[in-house]
Structures are given as structure tokens and as C-alpha cells.
N, C-alpha and C. Protein backbone atom coordinates (compact mmCIF):
# COMPACT_ATOMS: atom_id res chain seq x y z
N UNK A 1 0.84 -1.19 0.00
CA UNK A 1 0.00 0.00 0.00
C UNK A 1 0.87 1.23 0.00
N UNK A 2 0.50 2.42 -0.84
CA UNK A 2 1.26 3.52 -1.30
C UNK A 2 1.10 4.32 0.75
N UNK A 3 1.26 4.93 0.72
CA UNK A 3 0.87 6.27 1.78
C UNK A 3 0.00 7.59 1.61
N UNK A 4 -0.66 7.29 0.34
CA UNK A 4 -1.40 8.25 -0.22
C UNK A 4 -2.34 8.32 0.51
N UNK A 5 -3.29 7.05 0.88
CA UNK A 5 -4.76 7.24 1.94
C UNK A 5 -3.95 7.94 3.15
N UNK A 6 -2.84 8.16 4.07
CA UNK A 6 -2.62 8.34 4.57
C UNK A 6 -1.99 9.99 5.04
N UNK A 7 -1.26 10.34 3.95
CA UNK A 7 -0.85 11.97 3.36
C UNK A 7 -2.00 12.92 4.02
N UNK A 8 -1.87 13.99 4.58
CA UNK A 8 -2.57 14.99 5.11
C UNK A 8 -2.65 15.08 6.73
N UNK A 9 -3.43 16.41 7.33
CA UNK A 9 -3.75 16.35 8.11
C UNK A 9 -5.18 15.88 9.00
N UNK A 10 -5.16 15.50 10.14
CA UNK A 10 -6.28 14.61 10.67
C UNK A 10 -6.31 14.97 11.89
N UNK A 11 -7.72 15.24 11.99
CA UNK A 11 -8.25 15.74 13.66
C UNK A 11 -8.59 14.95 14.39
N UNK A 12 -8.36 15.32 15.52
CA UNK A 12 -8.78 13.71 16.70
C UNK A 12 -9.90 14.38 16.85
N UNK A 13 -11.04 12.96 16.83
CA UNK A 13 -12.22 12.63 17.05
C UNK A 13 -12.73 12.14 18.77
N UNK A 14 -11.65 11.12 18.61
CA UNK A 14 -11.82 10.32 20.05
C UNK A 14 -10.40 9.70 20.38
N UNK A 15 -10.07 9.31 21.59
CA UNK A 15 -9.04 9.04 22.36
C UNK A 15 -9.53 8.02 23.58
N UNK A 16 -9.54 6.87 23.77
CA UNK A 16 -9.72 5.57 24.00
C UNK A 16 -8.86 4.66 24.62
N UNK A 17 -8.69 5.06 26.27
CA UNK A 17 -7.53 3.77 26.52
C UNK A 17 -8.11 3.20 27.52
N UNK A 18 -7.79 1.47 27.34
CA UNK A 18 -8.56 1.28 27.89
C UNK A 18 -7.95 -0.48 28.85
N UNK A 19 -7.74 -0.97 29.84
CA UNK A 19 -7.24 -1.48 30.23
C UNK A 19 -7.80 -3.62 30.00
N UNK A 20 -7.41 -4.37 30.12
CA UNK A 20 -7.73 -5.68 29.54
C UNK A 20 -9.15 -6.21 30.45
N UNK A 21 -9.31 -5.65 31.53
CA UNK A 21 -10.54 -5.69 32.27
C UNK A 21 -11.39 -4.73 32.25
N UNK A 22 -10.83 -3.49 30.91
CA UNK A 22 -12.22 -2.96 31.04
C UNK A 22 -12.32 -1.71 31.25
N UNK A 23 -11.30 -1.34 32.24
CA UNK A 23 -11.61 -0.15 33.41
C UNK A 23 -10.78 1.21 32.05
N UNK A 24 -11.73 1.89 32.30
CA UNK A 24 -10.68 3.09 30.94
C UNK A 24 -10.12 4.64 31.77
N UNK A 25 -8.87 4.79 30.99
CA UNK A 25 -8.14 5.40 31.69
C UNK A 25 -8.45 7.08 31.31
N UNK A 26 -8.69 7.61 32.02
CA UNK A 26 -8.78 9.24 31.46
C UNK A 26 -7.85 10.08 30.68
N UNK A 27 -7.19 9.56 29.86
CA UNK A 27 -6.06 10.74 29.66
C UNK A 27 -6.29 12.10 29.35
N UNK A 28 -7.50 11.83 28.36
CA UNK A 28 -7.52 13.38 27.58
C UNK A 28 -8.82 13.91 27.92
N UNK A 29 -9.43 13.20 28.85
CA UNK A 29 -10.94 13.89 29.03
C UNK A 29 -11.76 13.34 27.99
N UNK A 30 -13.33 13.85 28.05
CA UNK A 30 -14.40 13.61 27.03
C UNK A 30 -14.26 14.33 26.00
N UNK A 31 -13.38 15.42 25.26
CA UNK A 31 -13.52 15.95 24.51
C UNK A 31 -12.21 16.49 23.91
N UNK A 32 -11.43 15.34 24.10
CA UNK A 32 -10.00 15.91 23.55
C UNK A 32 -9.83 16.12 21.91
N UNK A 33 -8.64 17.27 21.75
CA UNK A 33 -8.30 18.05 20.54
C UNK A 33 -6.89 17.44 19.92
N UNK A 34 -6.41 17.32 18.89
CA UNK A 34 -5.45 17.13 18.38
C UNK A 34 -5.22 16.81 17.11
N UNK A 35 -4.39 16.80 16.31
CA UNK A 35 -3.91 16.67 15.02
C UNK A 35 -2.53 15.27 14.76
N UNK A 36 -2.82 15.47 13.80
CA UNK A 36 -1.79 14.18 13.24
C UNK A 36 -1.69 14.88 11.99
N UNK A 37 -0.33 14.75 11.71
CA UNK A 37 0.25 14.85 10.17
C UNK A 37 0.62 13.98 9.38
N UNK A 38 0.64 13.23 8.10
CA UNK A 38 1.38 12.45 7.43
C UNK A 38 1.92 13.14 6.11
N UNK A 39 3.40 13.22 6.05
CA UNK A 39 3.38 13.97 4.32
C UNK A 39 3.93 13.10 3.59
N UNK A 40 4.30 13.30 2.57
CA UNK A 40 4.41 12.16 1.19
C UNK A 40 5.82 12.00 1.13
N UNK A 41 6.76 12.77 2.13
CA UNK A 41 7.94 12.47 2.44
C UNK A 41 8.58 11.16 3.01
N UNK A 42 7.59 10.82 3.99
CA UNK A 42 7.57 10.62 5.21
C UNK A 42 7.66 10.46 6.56
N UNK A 43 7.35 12.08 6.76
CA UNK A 43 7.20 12.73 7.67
C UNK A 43 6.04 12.73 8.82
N UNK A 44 6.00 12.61 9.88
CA UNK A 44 4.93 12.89 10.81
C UNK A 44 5.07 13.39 11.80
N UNK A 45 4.03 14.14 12.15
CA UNK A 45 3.98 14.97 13.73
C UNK A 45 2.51 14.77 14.25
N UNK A 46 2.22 14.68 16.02
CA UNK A 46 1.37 14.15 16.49
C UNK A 46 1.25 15.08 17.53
N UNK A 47 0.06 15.73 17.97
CA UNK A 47 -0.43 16.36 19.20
C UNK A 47 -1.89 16.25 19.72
N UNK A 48 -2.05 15.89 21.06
CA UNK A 48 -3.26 15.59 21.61
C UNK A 48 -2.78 16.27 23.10
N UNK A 49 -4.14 16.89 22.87
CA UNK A 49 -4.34 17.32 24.70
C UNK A 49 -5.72 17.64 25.36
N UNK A 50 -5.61 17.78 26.41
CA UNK A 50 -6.78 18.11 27.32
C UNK A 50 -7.11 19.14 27.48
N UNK A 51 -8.49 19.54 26.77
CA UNK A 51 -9.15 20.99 26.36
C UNK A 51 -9.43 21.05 27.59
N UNK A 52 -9.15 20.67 28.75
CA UNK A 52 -9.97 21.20 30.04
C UNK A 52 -8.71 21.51 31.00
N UNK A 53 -7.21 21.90 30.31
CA UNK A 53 -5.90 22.23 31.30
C UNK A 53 -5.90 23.22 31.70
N UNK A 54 -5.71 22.95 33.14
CA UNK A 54 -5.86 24.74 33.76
C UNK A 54 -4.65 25.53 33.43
N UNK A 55 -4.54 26.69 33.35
CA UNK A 55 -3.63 27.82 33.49
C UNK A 55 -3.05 27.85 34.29
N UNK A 56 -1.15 28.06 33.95
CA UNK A 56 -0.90 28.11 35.11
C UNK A 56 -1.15 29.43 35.49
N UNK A 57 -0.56 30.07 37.06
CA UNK A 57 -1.15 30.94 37.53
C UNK A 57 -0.03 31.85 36.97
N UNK A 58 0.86 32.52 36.09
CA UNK A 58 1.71 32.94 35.65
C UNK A 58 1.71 33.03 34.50
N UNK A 59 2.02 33.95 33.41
CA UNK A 59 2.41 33.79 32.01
C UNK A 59 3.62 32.83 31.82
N UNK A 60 4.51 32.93 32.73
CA UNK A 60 5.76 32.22 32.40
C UNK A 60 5.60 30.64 31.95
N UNK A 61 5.88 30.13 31.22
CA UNK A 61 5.71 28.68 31.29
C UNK A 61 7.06 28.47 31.86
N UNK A 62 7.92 28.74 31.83
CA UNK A 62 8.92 28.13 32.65
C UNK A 62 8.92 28.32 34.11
N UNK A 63 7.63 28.96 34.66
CA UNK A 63 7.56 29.30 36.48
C UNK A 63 6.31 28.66 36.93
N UNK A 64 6.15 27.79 35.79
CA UNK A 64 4.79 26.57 36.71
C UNK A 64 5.05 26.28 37.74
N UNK A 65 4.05 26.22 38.87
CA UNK A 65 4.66 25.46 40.41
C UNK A 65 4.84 23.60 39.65
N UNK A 66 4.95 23.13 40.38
CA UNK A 66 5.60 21.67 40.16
C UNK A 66 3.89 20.68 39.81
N UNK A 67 3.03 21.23 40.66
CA UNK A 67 1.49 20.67 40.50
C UNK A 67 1.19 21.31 38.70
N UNK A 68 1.23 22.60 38.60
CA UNK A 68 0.75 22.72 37.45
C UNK A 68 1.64 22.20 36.45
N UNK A 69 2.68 21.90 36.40
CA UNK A 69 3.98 21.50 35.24
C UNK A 69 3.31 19.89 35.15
N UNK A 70 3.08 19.08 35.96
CA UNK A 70 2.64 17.68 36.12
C UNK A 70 1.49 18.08 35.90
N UNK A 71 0.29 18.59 35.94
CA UNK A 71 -1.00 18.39 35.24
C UNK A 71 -0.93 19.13 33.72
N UNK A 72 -0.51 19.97 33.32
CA UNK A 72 0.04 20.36 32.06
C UNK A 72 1.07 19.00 31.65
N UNK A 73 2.04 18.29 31.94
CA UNK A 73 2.38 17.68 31.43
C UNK A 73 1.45 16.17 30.81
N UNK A 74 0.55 15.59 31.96
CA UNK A 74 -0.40 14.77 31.76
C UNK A 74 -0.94 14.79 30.91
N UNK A 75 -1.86 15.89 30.64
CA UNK A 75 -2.80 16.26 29.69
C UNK A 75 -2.41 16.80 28.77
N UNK A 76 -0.96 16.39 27.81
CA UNK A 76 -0.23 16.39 26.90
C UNK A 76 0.61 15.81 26.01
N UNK A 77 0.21 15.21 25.06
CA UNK A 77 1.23 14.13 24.24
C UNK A 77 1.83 14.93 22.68
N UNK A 78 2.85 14.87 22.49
CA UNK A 78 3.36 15.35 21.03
C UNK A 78 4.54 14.87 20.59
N UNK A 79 4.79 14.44 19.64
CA UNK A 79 5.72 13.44 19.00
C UNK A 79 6.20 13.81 17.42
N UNK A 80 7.21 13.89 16.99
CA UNK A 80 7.78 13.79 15.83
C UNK A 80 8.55 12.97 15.22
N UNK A 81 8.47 12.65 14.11
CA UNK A 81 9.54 11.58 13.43
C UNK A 81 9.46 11.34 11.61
N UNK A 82 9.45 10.35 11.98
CA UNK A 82 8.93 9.67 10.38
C UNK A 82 8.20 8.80 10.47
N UNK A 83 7.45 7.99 9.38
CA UNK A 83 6.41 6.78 9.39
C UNK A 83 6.97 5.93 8.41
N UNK A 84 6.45 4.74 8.54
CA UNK A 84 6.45 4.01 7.39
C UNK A 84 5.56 2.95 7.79
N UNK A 85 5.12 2.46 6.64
CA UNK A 85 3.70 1.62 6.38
C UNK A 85 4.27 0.08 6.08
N UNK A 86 2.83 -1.07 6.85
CA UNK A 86 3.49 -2.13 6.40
C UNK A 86 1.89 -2.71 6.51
N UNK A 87 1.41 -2.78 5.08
CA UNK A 87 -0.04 -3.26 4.36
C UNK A 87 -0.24 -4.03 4.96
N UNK A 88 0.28 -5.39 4.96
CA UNK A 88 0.16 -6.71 5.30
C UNK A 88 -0.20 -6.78 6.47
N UNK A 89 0.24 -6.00 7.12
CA UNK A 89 0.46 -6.25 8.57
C UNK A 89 -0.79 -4.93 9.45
N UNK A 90 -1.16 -4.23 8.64
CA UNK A 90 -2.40 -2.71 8.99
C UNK A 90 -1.43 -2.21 9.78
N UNK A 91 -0.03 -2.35 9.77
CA UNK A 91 0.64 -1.27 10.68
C UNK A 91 0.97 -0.15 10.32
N UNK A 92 1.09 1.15 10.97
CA UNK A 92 2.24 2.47 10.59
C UNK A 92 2.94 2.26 11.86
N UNK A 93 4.35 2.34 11.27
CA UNK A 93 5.40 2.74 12.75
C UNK A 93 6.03 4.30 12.26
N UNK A 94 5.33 4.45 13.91
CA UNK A 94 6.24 6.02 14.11
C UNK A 94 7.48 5.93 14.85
N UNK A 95 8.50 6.44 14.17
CA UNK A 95 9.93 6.11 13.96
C UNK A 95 10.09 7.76 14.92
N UNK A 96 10.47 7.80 16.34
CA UNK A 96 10.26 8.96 16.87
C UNK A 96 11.52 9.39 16.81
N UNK A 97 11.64 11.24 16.81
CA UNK A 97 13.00 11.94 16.75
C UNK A 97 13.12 12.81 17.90
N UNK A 98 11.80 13.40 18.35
CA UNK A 98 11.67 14.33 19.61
C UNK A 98 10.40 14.07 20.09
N UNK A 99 9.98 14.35 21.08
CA UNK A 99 8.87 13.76 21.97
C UNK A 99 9.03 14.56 23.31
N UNK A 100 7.47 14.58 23.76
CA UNK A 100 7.62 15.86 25.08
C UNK A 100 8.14 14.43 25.87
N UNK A 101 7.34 13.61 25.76
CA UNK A 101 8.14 12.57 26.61
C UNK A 101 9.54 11.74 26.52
N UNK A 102 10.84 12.35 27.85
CA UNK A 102 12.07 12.42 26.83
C UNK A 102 12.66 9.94 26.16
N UNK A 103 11.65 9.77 26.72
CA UNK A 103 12.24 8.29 27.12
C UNK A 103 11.61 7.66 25.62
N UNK A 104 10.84 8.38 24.63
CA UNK A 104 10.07 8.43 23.54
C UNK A 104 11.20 8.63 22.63
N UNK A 105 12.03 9.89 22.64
CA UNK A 105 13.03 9.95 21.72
C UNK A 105 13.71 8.91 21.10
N UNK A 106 13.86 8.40 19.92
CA UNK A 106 14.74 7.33 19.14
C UNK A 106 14.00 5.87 19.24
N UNK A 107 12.95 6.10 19.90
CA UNK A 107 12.01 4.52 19.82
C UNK A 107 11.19 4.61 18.99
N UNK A 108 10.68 3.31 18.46
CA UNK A 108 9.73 3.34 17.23
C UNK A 108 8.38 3.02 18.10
N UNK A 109 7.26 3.86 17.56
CA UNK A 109 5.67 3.10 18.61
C UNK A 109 4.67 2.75 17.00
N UNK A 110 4.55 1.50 17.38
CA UNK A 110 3.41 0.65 16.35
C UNK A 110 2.15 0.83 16.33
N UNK A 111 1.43 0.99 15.58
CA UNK A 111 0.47 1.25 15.57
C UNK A 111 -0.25 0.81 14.24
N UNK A 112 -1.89 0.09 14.76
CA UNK A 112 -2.09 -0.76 13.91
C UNK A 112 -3.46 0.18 13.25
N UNK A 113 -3.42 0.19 11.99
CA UNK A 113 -4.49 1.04 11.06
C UNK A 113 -5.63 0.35 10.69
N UNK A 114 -6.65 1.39 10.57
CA UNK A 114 -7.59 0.88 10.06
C UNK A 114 -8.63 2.46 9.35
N UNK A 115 -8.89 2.23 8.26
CA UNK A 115 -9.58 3.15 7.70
C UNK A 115 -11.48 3.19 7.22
N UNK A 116 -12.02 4.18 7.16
CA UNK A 116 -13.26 3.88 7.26
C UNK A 116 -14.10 5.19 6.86
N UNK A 117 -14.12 5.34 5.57
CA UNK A 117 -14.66 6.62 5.15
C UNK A 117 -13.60 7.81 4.78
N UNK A 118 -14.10 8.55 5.79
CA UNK A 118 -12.81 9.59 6.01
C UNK A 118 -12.10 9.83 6.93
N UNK A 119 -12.55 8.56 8.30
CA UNK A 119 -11.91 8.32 9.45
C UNK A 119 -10.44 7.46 9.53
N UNK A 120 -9.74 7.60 10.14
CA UNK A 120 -8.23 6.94 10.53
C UNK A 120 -8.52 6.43 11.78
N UNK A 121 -8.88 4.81 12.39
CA UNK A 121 -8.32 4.55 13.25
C UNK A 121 -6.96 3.71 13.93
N UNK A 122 -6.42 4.10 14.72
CA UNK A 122 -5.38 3.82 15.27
C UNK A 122 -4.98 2.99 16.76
N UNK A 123 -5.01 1.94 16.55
CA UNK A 123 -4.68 1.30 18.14
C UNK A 123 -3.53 0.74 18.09
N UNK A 124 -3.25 1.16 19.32
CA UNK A 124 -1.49 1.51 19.80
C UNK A 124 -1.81 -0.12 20.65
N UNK A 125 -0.44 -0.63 20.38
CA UNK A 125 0.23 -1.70 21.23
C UNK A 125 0.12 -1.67 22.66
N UNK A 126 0.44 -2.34 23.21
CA UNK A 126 0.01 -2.71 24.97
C UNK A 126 1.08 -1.34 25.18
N UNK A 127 0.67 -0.77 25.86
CA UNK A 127 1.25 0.15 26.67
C UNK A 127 1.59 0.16 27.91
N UNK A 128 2.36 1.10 29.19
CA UNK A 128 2.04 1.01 30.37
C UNK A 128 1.94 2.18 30.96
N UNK A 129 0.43 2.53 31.13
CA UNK A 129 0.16 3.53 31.80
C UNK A 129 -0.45 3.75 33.21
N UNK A 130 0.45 4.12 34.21
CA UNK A 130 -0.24 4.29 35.51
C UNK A 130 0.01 2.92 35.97
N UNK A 131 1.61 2.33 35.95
CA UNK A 131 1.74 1.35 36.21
C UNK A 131 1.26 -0.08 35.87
N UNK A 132 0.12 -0.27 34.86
CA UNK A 132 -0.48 -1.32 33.97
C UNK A 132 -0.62 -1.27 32.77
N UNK A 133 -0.83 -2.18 31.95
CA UNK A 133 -0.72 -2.26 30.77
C UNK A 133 -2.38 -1.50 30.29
N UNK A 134 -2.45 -0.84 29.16
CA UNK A 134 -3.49 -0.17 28.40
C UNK A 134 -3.24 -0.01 26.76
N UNK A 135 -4.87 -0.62 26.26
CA UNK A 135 -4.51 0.08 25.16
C UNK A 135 -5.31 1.18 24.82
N UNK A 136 -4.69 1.91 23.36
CA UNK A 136 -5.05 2.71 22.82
C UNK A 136 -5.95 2.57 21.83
N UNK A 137 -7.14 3.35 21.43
CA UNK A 137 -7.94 3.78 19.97
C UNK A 137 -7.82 4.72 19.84
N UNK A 138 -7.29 5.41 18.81
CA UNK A 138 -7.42 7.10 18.30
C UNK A 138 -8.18 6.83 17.47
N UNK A 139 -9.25 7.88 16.87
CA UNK A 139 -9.98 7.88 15.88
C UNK A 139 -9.95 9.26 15.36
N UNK A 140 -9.23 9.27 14.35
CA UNK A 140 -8.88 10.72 13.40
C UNK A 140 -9.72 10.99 12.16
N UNK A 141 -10.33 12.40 11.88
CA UNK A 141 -11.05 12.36 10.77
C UNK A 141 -10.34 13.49 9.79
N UNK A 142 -10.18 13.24 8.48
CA UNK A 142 -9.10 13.74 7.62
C UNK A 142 -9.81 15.09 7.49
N UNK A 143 -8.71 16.28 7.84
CA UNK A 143 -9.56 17.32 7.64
C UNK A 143 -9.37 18.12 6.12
N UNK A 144 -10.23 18.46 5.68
CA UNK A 144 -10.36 19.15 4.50
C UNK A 144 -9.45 19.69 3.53
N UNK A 145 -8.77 19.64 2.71
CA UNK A 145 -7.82 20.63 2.27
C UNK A 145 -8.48 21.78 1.18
């Protein structure tokens, strides 16, 4: 499969993690925002966050007290790298270069595709969040050019 269904930008719809018994984990709230890029290079960049993050009490972002830097950090994921596609398999791996999270840098995260209209969904490999394993559904809808 080319990367053409894939090329453009895509808005998060929904954000979905959810643990092997069930129990689902809050990351981004009921109404989280974010984008995904794919270009014909293959290039990608990824941001999701929580439309409900408080302010810190300062303009400075570098003078967050330590509570607001950790709830601003929570309710924040963004990632850059490259992709590459493997048909057979409904995977894209994001091949990461920088990441707010620094332990993300130079690791690849899998992620298995599935398409459906004009929607992208995406479920991420066993993860470990909050000390247990979780997975992921993103559901992205291709936005307009």
C-alpha cells in the first residue's frame, strides 16, 4: 500500500484507553483536541491534549509550580519523526525523533491502522500507563484541504 490514503492532516475525534478488564483510563478527558500529520515524504507529527488544562497561575511557562507542570504535562502528548507503512500487517510505525516525553526519543511506537470513510483509526500496542498495561484507539477524521 502507497501512503497516499494516509498523506494529510487529521483531527482527533476520540481518544480511547482502555485497560484488559475494562476499566478506561482518562487521559484526555471527554472531549479531547489534536492533530496528526502524514506527508508524502515521510514525515509525521502528532499532538493531543486536554481541552480542560488549567492555566498556570503565571504567564511564564517556565515558572509553573511543580502541580501545574505535572497536570500540564499529563494532559499532553506530542511526537515527531517519520512513518512508514506495512499493508500486510495494517501497521504504521512512528519512527520517533523528539517527543515531550524524553524516554520516547529514538524509539519506534506501532500502531495498527484501520480506515473507514474519512476516518483513521489507530490502536497503539500494549502500553504502560499508571503502572499497567493499556490500550489505545485514536480515531482521526481527515480534515479538508
Amino acid at each position: 500500500m502507497s501512503n497516499d490514503k494516509f498523506i494529510g492532516t487529521w483531527k482527533l475525534i476520540s481518544a480511547d484507553y482502555r485497560r484488559a478488564n475494562g476499566e478506561v483510563i482518562d487521559m484526555y478527558g471527554v472531549n479531547p483536541t489534536g492533530r496528526i500529520i502524514y506527508d508524502a515524504d515521510g514525515n509525521m507529527a502528532v499532538q493531543i491534549m486536554r481541552r480542560d488544562r488549567p492555566l498556570f497561575a503565571t504567564g511564564d511557562r517556565l515558572s509553573g509550580a511543580p502541580h501545574e507542570t505535572q497536570t500540564a504535562f499529563r494532559g499532553y502528548l506530542g511526537y515527531f519523526g517519520t512513518y512508514t507503512l506495512d499493508a500486510d500487517k495494517h501497521t504504521v510505525t512512528h519512527h520517533i525523533e523528539g517527543a515531550w516525553h524524553p524516554n520516547w526519543v529514538g524509539i519506534d511506537l506501532v500502531r495498527f491502522y484501520e480506515f473507514s470513510g474519512n476516518r483513521l483509526t489507530l490502536r497503539t500496542s500494549p502500553l504502560i500507563l499508571a503502572g499497567a498495561e493499556a490500550v489505545g484507539q485514536l480515531v482521526w477524521e481527515k480534515v479538508k484541504e
